[in-house]
C-alpha atoms as a PDB file:
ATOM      1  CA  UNK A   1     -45.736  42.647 -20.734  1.00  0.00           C
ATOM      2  CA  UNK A   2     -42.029  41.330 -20.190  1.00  0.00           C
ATOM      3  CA  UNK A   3     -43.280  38.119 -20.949  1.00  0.00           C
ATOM      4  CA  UNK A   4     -44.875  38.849 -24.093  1.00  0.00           C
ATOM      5  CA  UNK A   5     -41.511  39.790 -25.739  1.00  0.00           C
ATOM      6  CA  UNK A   6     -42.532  43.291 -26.752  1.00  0.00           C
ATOM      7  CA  UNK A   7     -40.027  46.217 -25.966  1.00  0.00           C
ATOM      8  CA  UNK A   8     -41.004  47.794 -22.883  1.00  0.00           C
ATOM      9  CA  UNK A   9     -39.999  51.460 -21.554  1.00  0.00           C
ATOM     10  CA  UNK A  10     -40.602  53.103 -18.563  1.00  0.00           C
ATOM     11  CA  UNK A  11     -41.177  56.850 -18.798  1.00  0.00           C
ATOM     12  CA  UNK A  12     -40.757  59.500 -15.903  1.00  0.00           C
ATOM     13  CA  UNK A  13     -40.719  63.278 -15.318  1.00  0.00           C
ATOM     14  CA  UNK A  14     -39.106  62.888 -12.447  1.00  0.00           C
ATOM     15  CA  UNK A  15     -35.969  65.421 -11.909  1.00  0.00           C
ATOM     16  CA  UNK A  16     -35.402  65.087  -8.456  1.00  0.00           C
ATOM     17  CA  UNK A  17     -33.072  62.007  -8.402  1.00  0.00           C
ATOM     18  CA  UNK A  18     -30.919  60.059 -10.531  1.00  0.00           C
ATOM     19  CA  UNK A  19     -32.212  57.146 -12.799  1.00  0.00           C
ATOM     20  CA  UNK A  20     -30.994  54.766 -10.265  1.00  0.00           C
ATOM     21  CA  UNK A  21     -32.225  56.287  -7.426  1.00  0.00           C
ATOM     22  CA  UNK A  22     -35.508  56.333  -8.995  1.00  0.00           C
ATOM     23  CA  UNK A  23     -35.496  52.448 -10.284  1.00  0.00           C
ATOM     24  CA  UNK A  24     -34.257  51.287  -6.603  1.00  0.00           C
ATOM     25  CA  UNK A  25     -37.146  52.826  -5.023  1.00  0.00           C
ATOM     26  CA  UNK A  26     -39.916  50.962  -7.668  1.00  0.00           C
ATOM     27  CA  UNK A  27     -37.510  47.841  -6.957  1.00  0.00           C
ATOM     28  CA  UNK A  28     -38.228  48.263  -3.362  1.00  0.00           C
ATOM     29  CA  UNK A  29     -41.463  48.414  -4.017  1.00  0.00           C
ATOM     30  CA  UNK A  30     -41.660  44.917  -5.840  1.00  0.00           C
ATOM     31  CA  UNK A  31     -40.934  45.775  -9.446  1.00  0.00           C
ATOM     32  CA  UNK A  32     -39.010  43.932 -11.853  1.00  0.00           C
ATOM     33  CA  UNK A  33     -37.085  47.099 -13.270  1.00  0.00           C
ATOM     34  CA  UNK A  34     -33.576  48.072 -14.572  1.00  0.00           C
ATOM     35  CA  UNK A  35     -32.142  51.873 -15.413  1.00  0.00           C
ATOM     36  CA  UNK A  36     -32.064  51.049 -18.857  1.00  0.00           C
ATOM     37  CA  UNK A  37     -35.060  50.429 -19.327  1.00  0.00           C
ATOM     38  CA  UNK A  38     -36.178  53.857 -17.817  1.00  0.00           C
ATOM     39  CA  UNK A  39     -36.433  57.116 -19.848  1.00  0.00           C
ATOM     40  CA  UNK A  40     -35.783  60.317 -18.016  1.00  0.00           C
ATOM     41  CA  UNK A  41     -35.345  64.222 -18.472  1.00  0.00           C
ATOM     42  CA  UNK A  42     -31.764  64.793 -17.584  1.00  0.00           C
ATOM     43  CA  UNK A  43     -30.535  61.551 -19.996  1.00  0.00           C
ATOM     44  CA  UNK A  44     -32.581  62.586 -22.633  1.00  0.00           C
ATOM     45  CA  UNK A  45     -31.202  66.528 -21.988  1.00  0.00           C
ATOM     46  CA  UNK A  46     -27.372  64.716 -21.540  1.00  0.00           C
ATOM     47  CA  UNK A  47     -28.113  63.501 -25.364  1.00  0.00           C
ATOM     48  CA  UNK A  48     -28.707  67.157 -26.499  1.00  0.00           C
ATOM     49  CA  UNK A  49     -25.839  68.645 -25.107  1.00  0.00           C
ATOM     50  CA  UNK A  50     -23.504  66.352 -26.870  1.00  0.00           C
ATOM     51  CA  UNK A  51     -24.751  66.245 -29.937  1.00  0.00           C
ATOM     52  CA  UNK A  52     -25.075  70.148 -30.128  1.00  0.00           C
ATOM     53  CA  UNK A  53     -21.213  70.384 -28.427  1.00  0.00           C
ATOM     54  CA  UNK A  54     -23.636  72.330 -25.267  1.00  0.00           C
ATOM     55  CA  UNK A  55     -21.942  72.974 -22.003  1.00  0.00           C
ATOM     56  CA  UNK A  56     -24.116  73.308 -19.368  1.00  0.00           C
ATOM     57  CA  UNK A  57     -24.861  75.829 -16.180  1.00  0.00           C
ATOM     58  CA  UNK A  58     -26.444  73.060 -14.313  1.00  0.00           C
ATOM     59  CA  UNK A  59     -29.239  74.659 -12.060  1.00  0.00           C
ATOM     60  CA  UNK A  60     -31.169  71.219 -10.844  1.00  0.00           C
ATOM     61  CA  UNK A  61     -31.291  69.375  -7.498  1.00  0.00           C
ATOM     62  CA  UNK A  62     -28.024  68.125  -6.113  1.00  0.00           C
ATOM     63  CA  UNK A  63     -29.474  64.529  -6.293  1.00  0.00           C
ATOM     64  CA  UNK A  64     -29.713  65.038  -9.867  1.00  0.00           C
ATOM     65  CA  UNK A  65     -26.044  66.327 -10.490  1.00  0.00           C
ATOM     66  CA  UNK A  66     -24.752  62.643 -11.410  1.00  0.00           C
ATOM     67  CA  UNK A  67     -26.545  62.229 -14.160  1.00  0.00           C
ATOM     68  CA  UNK A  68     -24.477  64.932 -15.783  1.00  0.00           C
ATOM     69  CA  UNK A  69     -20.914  63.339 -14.589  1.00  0.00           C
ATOM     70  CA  UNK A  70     -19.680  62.810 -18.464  1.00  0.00           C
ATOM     71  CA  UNK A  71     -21.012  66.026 -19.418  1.00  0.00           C
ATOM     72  CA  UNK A  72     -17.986  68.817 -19.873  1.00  0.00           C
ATOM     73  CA  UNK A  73     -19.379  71.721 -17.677  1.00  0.00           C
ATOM     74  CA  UNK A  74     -16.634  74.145 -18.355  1.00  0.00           C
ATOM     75  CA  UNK A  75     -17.120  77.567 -19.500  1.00  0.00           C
ATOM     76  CA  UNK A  76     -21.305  77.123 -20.240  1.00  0.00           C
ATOM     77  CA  UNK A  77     -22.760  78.259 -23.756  1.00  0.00           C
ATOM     78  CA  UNK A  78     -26.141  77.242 -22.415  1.00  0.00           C
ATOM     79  CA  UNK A  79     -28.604  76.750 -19.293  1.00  0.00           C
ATOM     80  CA  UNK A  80     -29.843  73.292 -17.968  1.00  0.00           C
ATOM     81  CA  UNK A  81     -32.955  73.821 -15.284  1.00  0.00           C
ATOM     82  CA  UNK A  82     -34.828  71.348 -13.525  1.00  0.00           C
ATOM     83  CA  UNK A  83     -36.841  70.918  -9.976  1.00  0.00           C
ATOM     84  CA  UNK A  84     -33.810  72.354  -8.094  1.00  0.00           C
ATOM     85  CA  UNK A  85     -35.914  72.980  -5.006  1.00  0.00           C
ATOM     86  CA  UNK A  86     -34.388  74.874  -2.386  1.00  0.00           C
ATOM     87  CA  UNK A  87     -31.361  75.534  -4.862  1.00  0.00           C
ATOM     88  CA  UNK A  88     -34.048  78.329  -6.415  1.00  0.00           C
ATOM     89  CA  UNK A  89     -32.158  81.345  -4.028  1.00  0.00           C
ATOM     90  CA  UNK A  90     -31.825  84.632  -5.771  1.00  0.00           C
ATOM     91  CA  UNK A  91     -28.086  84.175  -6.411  1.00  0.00           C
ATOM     92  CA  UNK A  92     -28.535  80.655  -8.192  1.00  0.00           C
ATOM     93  CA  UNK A  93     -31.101  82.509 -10.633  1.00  0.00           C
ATOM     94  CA  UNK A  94     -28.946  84.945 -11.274  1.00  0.00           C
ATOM     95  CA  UNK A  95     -26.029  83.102 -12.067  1.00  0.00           C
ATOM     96  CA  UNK A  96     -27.848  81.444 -14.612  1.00  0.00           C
ATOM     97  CA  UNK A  97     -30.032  84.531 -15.995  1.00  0.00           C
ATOM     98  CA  UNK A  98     -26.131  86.103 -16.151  1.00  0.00           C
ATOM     99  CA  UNK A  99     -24.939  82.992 -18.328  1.00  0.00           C
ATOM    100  CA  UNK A 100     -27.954  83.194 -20.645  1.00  0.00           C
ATOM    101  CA  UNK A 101     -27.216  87.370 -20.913  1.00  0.00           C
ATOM    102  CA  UNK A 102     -23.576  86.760 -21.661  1.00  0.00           C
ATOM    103  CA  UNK A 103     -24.320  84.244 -24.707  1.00  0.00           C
ATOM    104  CA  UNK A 104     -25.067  85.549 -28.286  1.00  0.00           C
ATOM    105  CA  UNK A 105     -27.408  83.224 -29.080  1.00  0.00           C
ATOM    106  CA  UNK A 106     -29.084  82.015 -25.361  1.00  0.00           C
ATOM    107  CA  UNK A 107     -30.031  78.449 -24.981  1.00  0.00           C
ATOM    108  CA  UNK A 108     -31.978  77.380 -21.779  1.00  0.00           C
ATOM    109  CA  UNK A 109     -32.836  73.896 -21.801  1.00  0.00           C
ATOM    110  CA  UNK A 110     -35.555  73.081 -19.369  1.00  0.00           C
ATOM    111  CA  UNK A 111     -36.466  69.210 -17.833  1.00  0.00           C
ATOM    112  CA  UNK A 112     -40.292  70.349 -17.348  1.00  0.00           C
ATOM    113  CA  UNK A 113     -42.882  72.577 -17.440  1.00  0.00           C
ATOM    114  CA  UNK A 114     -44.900  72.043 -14.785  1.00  0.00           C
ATOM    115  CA  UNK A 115     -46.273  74.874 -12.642  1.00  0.00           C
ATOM    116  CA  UNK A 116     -46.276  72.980  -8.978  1.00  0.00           C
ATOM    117  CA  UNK A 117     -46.630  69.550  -7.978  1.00  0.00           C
ATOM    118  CA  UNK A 118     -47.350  68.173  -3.885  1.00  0.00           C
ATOM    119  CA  UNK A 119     -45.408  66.829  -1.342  1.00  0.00           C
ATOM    120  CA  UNK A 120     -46.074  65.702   2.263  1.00  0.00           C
ATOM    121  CA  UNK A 121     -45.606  69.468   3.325  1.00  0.00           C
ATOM    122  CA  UNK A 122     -47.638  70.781   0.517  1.00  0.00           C
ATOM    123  CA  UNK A 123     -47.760  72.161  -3.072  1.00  0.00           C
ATOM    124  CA  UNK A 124     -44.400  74.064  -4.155  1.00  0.00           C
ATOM    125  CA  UNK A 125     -43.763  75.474  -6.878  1.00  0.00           C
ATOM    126  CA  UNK A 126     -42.462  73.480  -9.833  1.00  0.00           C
ATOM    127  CA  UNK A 127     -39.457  74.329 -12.769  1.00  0.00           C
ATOM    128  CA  UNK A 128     -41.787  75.692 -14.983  1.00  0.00           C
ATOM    129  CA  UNK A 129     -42.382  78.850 -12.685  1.00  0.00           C
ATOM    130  CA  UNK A 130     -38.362  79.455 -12.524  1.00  0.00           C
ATOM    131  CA  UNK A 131     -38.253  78.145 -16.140  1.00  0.00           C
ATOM    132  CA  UNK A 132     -40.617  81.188 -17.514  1.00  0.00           C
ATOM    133  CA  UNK A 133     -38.130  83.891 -15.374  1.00  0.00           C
ATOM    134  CA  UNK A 134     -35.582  83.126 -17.681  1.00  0.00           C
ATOM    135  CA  UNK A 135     -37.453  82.161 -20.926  1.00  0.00           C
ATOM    136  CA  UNK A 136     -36.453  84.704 -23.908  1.00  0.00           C
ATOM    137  CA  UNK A 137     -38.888  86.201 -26.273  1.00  0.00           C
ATOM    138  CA  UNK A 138     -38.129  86.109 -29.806  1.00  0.00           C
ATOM    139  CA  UNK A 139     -38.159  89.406 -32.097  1.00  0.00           C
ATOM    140  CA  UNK A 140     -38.557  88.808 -35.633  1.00  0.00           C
ATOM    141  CA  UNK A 141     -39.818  90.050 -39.259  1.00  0.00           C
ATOM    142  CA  UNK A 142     -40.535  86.657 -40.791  1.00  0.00           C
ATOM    143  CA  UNK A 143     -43.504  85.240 -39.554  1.00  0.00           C
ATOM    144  CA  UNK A 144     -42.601  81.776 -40.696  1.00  0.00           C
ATOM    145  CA  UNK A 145     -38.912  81.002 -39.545  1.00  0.00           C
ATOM    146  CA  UNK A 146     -38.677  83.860 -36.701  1.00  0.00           C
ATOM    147  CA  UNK A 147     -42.404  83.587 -35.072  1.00  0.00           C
ATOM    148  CA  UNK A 148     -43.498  80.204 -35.839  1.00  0.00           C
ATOM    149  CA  UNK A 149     -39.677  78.728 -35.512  1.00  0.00           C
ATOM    150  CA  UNK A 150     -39.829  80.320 -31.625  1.00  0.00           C
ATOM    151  CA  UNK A 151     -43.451  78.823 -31.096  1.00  0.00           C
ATOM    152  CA  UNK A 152     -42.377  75.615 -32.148  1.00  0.00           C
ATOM    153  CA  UNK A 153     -38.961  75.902 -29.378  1.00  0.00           C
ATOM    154  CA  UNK A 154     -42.071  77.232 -26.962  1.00  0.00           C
ATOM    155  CA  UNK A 155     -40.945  80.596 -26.854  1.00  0.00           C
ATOM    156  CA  UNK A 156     -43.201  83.437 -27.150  1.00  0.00           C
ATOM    157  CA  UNK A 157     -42.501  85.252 -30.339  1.00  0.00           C
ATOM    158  CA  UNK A 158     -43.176  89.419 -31.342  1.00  0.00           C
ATOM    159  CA  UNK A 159     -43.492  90.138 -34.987  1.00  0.00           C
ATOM    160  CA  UNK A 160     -42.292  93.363 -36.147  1.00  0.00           C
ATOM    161  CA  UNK A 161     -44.177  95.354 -38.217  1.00  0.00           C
ATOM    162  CA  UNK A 162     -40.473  96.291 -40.667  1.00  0.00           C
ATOM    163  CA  UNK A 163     -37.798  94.521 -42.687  1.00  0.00           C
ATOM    164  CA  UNK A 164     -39.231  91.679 -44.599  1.00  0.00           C
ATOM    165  CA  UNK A 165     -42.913  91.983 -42.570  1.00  0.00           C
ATOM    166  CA  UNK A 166     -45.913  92.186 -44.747  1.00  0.00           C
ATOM    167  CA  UNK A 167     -49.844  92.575 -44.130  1.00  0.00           C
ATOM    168  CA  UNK A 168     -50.407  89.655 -44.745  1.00  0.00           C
ATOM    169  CA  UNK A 169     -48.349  87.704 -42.150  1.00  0.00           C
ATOM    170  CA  UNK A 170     -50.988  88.969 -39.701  1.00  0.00           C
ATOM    171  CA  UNK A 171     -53.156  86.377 -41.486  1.00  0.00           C
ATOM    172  CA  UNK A 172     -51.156  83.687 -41.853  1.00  0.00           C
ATOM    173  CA  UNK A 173     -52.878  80.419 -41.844  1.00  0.00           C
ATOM    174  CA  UNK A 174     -51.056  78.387 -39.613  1.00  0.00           C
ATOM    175  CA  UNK A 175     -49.084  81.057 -37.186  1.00  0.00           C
ATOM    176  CA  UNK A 176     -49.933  84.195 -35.315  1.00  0.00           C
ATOM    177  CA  UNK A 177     -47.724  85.944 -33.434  1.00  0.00           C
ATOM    178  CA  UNK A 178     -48.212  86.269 -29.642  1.00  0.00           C
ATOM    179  CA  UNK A 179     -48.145  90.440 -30.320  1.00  0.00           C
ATOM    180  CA  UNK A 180     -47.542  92.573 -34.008  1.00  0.00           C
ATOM    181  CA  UNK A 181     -45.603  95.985 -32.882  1.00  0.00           C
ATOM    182  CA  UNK A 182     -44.507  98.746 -34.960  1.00  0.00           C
ATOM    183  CA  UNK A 183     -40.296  98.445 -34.750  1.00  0.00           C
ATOM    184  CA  UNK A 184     -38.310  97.167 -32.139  1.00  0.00           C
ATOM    185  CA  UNK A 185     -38.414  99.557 -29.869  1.00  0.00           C
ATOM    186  CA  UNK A 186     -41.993  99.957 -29.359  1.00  0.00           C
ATOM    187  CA  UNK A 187     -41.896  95.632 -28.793  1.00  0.00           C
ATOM    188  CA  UNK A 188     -39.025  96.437 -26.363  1.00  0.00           C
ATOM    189  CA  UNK A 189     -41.513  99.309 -24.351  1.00  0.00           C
ATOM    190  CA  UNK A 190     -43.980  96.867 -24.607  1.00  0.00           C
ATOM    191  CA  UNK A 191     -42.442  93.523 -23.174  1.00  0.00           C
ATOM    192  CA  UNK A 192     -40.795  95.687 -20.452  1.00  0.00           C
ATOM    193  CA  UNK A 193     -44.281  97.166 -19.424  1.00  0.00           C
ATOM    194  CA  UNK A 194     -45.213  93.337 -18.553  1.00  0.00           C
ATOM    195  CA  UNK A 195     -42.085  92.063 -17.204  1.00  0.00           C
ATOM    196  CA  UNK A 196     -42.933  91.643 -13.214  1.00  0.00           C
ATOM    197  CA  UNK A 197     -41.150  94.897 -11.466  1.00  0.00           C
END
């Protein structure tokens, strides 16, 4: 492909280890690879948080910590979680779920999804698990930019049934919301009768 002269781009999920880490261990293993030619969660995230003037809580693996070097972490308007493995204690979680309270407008930026992955020991649990323990639910009257603006983030999103909410946003033809309640405090009874005890 190299040879052909068309660009060429690596992809990984990987959030584990550093971009160099990661490209010394495929050059160990016989391929012709450099870091810039790799794409990667925490870079890609790194790109966010300057252009949006973020400041992270960093809750990832200590491998992955360089990648964040230029990155001002001082006095965090927003959450950064990755595969932190065995940094996943109680108090690390709660650090971060007490960032995400203190912030008017919460912003948790995750580097995956994924629910569990293997390793030589066995399957453990992956970000998304942790991810999901500190996802927010949107509450909103406006099916369009409320709802379908927190679907589109992949939040779940409650639709209110006051304000500027109509019958007819129960129909919508391109987004439903995940539950229609009455006000807010009947979606607030609601959420906290599914929240896990």
């Amino acid at each position: 492909i190299k040879a052909s002269g068309l660009k060429l781009r690596f992809c990984t999920n990987e959030t584990q280890a550093t971009r160099d880490k990661f490209v010394k261990k495929l050059q160990h293993l016989g391929f012709d690879i450099a870091v810039n030619e790799v794409t990667a969660p925490a870079p890609a995230v790194c790109r966010i948080l300057k252009e949006r003037n973020l400041r992270p809580h960093l809750l990832v693996h200590d491998d992955l910590i360089p990648e964040f070097a230029d990155i001002d972490k001082t006095n965090p308007n927003c959450v950064v979680i990755g595969d932190a493995a065995d940094n996943f204690s109680y108090k690390n979680l709660n650090d971060a779920f007490r960032v995400l309270i203190s912030l008017e407008n919460p912003v948790l930026l995750s580097l995956g999804r994924g629910r569990y992955y293997k390793e030589t020991d066995g399957l453990k649990l992956d970000v998304g698990a942790y991810m999901k323990a500190l996802e927010a639910i949107m509450i909103g009257d406006d099916i369009v930019n409320d709802v379908g603006g927190a679907q589109q983030c992949g939040m779940r999103a409650v639709q209110v049934r006051t304000g500027k909410y109509r019958p007819c946003d129960e129909q919508h033809p391109e987004v439903k919301a995940d539950l229609y309640v009455n006000n807010l405090a009947e979606a607030v009874d609601t959420i906290l009768k599914y929240l896990p005890k």
